[in-house]
Protein backbone atom coordinates (compact mmCIF):
# COMPACT_ATOMS: atom_id res chain seq x y z
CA UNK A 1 93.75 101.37 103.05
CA UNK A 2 94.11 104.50 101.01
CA UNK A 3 92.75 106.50 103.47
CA UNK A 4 96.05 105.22 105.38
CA UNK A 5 98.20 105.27 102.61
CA UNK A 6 97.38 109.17 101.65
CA UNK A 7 97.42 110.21 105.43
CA UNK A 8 101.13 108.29 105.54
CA UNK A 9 102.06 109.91 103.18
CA UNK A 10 101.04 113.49 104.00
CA UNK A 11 103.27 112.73 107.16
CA UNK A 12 105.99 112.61 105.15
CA UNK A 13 105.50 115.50 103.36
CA UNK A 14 104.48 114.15 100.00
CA UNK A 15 102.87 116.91 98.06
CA UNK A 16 101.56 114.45 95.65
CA UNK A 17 100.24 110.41 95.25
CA UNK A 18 100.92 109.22 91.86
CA UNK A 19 98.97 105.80 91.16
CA UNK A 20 98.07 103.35 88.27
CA UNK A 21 95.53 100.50 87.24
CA UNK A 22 94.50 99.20 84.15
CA UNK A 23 91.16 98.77 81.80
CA UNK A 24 91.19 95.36 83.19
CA UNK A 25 90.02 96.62 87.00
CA UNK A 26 86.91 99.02 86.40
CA UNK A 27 86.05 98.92 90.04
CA UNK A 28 89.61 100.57 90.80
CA UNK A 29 89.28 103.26 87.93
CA UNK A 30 85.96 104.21 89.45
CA UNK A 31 87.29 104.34 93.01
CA UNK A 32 90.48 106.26 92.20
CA UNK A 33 88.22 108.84 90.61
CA UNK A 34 85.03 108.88 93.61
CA UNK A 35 88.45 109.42 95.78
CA UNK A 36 89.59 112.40 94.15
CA UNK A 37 92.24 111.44 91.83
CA UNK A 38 92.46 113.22 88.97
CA UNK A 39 93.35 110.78 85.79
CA UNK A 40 96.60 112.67 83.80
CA UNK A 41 97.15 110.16 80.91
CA UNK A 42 96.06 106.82 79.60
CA UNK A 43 98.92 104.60 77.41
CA UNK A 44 98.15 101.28 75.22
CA UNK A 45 100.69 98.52 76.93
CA UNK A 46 101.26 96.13 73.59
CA UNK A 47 103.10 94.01 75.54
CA UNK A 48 102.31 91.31 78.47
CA UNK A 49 103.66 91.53 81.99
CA UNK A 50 103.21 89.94 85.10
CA UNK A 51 100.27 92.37 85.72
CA UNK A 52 97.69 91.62 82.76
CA UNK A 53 96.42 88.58 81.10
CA UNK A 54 97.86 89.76 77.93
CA UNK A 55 98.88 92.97 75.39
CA UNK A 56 96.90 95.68 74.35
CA UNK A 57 96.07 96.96 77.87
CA UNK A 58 95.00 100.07 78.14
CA UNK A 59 96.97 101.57 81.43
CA UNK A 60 95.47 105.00 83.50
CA UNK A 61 97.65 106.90 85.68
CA UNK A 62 96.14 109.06 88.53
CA UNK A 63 97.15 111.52 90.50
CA UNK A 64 96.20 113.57 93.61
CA UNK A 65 97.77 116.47 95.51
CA UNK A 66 97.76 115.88 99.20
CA UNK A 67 96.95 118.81 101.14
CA UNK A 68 97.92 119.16 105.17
């Protein structure tokens, strides 16, 4: 699915895929990165949302340039 979701994307021109998971899925973290993202900042989420169990989450964001 992110095979199709990068190749998608490079058909509509996106330079770049931006994409986030948390401390709370480390079989996602270590596929982003075996795909080729490169990780660009962590953040501490204090509060609960509908995506964790609780607070103090820590959050990575990922990105990857999409070449043609």
């Amino acid at each position: 699915m992110l095979s199709f979701a990068e190749d998608f994307c490079r058909g509509l021109g996106v330079a770049t895929l931006l994409l986030s998971t948390s401390e709370l899925q480390p079989a996602a973290l270590a596929f982003y990165r075996a795909a080729g993202y490169r990780l660009d900042r962590q953040e501490r989420i204090c509060e609960a949302s509908v995506k964790t169990i609780g607070g103090n989450v820590l959050r990575s964001y990922f990105s990857k340039r999409l070449g043609r």
